[in-house]
N, C-alpha and C. Protein backbone atom coordinates (compact mmCIF):
# COMPACT_ATOMS: atom_id res chain seq x y z
N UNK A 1 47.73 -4.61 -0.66
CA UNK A 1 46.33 -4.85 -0.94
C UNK A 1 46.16 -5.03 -2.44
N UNK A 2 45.16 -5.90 -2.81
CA UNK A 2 45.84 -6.28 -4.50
C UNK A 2 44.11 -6.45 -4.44
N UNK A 3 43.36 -6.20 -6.21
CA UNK A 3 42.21 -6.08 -5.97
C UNK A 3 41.39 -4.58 -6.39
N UNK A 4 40.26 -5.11 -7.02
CA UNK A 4 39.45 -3.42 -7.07
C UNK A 4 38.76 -3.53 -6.22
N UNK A 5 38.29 -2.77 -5.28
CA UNK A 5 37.37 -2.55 -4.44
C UNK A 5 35.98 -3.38 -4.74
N UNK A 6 35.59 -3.82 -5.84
CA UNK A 6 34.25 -4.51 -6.44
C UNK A 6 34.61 -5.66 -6.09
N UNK A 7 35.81 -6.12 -6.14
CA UNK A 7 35.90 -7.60 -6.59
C UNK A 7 35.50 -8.11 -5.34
N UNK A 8 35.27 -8.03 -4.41
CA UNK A 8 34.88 -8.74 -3.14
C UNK A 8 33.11 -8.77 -2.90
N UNK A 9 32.95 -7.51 -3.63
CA UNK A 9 31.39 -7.21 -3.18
C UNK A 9 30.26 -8.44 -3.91
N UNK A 10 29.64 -9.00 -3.43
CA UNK A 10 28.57 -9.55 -4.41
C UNK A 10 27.06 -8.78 -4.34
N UNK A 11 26.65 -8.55 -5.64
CA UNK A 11 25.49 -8.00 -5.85
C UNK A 11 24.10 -9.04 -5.66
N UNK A 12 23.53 -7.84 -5.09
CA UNK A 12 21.86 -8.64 -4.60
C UNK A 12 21.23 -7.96 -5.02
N UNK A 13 19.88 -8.52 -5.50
CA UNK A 13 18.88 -7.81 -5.99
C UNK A 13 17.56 -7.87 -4.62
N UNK A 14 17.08 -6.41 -5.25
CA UNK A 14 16.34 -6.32 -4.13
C UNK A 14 14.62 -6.12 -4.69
N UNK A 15 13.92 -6.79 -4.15
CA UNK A 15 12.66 -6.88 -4.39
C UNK A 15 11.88 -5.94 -3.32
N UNK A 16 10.96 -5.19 -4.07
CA UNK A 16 9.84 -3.75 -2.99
C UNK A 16 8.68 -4.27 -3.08
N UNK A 17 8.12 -4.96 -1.93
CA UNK A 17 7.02 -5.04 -2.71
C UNK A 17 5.78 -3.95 -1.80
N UNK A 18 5.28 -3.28 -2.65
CA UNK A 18 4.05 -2.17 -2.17
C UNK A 18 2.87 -2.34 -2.11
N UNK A 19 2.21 -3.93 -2.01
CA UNK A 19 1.31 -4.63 -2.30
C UNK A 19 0.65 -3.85 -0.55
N UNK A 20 0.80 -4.01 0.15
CA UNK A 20 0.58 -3.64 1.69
C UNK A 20 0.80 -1.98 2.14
N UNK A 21 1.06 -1.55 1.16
CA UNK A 21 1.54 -0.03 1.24
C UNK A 21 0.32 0.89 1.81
N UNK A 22 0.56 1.78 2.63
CA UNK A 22 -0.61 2.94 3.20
C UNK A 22 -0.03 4.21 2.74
N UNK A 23 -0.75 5.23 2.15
CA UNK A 23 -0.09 6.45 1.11
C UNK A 23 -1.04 7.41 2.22
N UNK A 24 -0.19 7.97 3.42
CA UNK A 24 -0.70 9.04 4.32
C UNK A 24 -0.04 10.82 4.13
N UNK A 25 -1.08 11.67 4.20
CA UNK A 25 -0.42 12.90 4.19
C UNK A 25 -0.16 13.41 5.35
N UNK A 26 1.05 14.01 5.49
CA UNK A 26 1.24 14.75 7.26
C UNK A 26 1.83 15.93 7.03
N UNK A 27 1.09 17.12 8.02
CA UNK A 27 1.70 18.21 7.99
C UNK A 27 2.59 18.67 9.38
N UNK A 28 2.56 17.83 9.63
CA UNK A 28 3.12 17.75 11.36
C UNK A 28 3.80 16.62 11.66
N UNK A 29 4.46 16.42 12.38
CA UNK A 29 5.49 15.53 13.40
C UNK A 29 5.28 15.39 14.62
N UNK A 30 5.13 14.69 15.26
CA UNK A 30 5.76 14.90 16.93
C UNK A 30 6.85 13.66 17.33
N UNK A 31 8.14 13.90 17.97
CA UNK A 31 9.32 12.93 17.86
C UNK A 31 9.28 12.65 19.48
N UNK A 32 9.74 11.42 20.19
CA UNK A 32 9.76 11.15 21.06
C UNK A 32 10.68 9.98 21.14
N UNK A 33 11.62 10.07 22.13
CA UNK A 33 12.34 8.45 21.98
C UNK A 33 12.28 8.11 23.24
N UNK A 34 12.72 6.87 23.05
CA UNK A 34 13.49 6.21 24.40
C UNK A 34 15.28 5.57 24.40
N UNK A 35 15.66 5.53 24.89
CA UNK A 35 16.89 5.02 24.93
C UNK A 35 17.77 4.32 24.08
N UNK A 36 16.41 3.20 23.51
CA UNK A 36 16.47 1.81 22.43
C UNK A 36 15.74 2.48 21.03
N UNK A 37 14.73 3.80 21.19
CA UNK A 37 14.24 3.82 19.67
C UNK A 37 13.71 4.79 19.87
N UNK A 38 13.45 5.61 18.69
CA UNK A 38 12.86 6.50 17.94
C UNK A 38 11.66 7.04 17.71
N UNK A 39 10.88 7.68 18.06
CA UNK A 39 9.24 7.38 17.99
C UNK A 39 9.01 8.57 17.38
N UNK A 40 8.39 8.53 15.98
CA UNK A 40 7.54 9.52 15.35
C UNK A 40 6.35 9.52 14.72
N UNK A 41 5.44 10.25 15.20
CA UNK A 41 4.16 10.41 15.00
C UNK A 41 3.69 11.49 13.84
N UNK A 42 3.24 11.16 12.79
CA UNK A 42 3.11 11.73 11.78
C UNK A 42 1.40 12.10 11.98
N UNK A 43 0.84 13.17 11.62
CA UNK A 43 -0.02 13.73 11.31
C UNK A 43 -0.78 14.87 10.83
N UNK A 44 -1.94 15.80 10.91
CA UNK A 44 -2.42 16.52 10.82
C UNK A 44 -2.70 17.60 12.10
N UNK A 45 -2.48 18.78 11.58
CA UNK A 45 -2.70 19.87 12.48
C UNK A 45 -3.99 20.23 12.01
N UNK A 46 -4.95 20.07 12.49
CA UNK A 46 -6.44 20.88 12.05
C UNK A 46 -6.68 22.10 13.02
N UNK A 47 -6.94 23.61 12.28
CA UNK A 47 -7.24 24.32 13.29
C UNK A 47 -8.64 24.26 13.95
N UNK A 48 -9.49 24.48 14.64
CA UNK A 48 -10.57 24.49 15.15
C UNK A 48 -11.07 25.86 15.93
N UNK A 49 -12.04 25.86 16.10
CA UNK A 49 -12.75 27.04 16.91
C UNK A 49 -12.91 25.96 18.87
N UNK A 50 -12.38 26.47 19.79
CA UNK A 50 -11.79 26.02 21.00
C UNK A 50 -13.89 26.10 21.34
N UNK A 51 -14.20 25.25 22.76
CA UNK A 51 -15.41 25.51 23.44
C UNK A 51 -15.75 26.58 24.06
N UNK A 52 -14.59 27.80 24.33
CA UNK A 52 -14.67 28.98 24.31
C UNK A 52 -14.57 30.35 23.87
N UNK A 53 -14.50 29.15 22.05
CA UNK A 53 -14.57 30.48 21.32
C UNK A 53 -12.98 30.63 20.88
N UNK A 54 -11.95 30.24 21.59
CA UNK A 54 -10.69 30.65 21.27
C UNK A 54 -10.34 29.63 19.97
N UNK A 55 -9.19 30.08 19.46
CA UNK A 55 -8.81 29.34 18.05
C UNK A 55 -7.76 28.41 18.59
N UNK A 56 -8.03 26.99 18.59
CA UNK A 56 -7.38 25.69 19.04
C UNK A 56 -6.94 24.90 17.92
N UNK A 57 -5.73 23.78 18.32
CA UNK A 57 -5.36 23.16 17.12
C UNK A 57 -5.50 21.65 17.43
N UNK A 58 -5.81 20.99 16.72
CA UNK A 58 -6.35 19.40 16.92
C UNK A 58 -5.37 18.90 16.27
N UNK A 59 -4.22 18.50 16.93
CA UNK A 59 -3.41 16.85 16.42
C UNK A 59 -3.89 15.77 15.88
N UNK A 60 -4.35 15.23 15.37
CA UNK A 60 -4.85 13.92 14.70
C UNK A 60 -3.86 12.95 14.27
N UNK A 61 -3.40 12.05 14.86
CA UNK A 61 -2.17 11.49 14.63
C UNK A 61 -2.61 10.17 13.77
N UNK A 62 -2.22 10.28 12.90
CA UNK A 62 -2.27 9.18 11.51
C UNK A 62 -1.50 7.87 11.38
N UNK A 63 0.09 8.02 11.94
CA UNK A 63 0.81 7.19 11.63
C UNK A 63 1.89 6.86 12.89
N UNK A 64 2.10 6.59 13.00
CA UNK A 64 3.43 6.09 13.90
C UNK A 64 4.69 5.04 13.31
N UNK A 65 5.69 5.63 13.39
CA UNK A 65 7.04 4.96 13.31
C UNK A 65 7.73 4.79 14.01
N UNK A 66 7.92 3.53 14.66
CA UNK A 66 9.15 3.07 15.86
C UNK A 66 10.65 2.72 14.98
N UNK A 67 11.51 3.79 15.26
CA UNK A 67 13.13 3.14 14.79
C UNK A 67 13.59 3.23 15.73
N UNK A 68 15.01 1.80 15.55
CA UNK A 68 16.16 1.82 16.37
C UNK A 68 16.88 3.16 15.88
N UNK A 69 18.46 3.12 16.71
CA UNK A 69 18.53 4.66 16.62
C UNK A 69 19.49 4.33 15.44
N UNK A 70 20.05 3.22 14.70
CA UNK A 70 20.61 3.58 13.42
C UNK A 70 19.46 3.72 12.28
N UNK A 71 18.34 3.06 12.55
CA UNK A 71 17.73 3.37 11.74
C UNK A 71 17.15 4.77 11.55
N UNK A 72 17.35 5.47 12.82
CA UNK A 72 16.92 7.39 12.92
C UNK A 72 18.39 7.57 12.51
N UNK A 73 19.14 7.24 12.54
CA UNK A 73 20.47 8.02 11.93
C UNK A 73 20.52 7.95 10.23
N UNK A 74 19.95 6.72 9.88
CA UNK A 74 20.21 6.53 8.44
C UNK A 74 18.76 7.37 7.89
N UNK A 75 17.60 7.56 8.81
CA UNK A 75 16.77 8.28 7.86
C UNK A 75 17.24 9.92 8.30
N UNK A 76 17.64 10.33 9.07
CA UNK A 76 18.12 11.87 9.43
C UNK A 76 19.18 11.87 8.16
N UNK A 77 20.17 11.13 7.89
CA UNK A 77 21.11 11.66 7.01
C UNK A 77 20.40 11.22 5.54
N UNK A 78 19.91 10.48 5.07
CA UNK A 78 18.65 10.73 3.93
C UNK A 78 18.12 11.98 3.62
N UNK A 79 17.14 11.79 4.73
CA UNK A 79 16.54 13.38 4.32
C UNK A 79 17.35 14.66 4.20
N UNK A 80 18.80 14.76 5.07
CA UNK A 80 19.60 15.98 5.00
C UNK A 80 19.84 15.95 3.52
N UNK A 81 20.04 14.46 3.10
CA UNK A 81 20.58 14.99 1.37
C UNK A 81 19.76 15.24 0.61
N UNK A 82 18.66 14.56 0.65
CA UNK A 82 16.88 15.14 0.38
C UNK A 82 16.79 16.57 -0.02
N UNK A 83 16.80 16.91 1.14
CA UNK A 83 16.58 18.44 1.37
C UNK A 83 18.08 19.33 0.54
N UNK A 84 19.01 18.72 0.37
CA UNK A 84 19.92 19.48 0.14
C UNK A 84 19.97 19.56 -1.18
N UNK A 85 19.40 18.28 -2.00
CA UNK A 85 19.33 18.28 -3.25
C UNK A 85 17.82 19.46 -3.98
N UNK A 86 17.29 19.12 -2.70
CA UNK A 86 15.98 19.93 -3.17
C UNK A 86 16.20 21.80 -3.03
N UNK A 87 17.20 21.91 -2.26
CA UNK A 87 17.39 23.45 -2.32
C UNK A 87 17.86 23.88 -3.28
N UNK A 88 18.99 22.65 -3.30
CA UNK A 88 20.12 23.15 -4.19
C UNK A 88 18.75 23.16 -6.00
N UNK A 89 18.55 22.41 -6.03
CA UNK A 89 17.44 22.73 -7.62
C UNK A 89 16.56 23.79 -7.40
N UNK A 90 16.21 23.98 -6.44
CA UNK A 90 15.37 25.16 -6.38
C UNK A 90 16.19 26.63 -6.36
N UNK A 91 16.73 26.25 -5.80
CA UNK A 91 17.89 27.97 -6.04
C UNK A 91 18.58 27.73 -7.53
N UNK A 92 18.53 26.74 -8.04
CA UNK A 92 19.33 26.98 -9.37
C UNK A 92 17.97 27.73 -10.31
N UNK A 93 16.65 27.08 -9.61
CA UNK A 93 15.20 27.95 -10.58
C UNK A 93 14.81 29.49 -9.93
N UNK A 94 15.18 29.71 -8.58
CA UNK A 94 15.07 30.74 -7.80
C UNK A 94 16.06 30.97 -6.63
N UNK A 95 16.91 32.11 -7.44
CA UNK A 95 17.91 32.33 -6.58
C UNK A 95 17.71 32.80 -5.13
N UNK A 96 16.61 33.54 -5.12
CA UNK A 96 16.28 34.47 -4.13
C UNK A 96 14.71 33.71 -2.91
N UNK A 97 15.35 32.05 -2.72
CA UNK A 97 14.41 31.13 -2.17
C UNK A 97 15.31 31.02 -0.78
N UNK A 98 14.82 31.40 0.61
CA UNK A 98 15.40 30.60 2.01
C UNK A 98 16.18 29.76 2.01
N UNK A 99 17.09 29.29 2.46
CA UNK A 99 17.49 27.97 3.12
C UNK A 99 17.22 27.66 4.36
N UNK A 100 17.07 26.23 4.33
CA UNK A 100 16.58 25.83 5.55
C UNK A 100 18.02 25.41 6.67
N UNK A 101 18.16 26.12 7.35
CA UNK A 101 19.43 25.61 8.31
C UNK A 101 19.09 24.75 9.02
């Protein structure tokens, strides 16, 4: 094999454009798939007072995301490093912070 590993690759530039962008807050999830894709529902948990007085919680679902399942594989292993980078800085500021298993 003769060659650096680069020399084959060609570089692309990649254009974002956020012109169409929606900036939603969610404190909740709900995940659901099917066979072919991924379904997650991003939203709000609001607590409420129930019609009988009992303390109820209102889903309000904001957003929805349909992925194929590499695309749930490539955002599951994202966020694992996400999160791993984010512990790992936070225990370097507070040793004595949870981890999330």
């Amino acid at each position: 094999m003769s060659g650096t590993p680069n020399q084959n690759q060609q570089q692309v530039a990649i254009r974002i454009d956020e012109t169409k962008m929606v900036t939603t807050y969610a404190n909740t999830i709900r995940t659901t798939n099917t066979q072919d894709e991924v379904i997650l529902d991003f939203g709000l948990n609001v607590p409420q007072q129930g019609p009988d007085g009992q303390q109820a919680i209102h889903f309000s679902i904001g957003s929805r995301v349909v992925l194929n399942w590499n695309g749930a594989k490539r955002l599951a292993m994202t966020l694992s490093e996400l999160v791993r980078r984010y512990e790992q800085a936070v225990s370097e500021a507070q040793n004595n912070v949870p981890r999330i298993q």
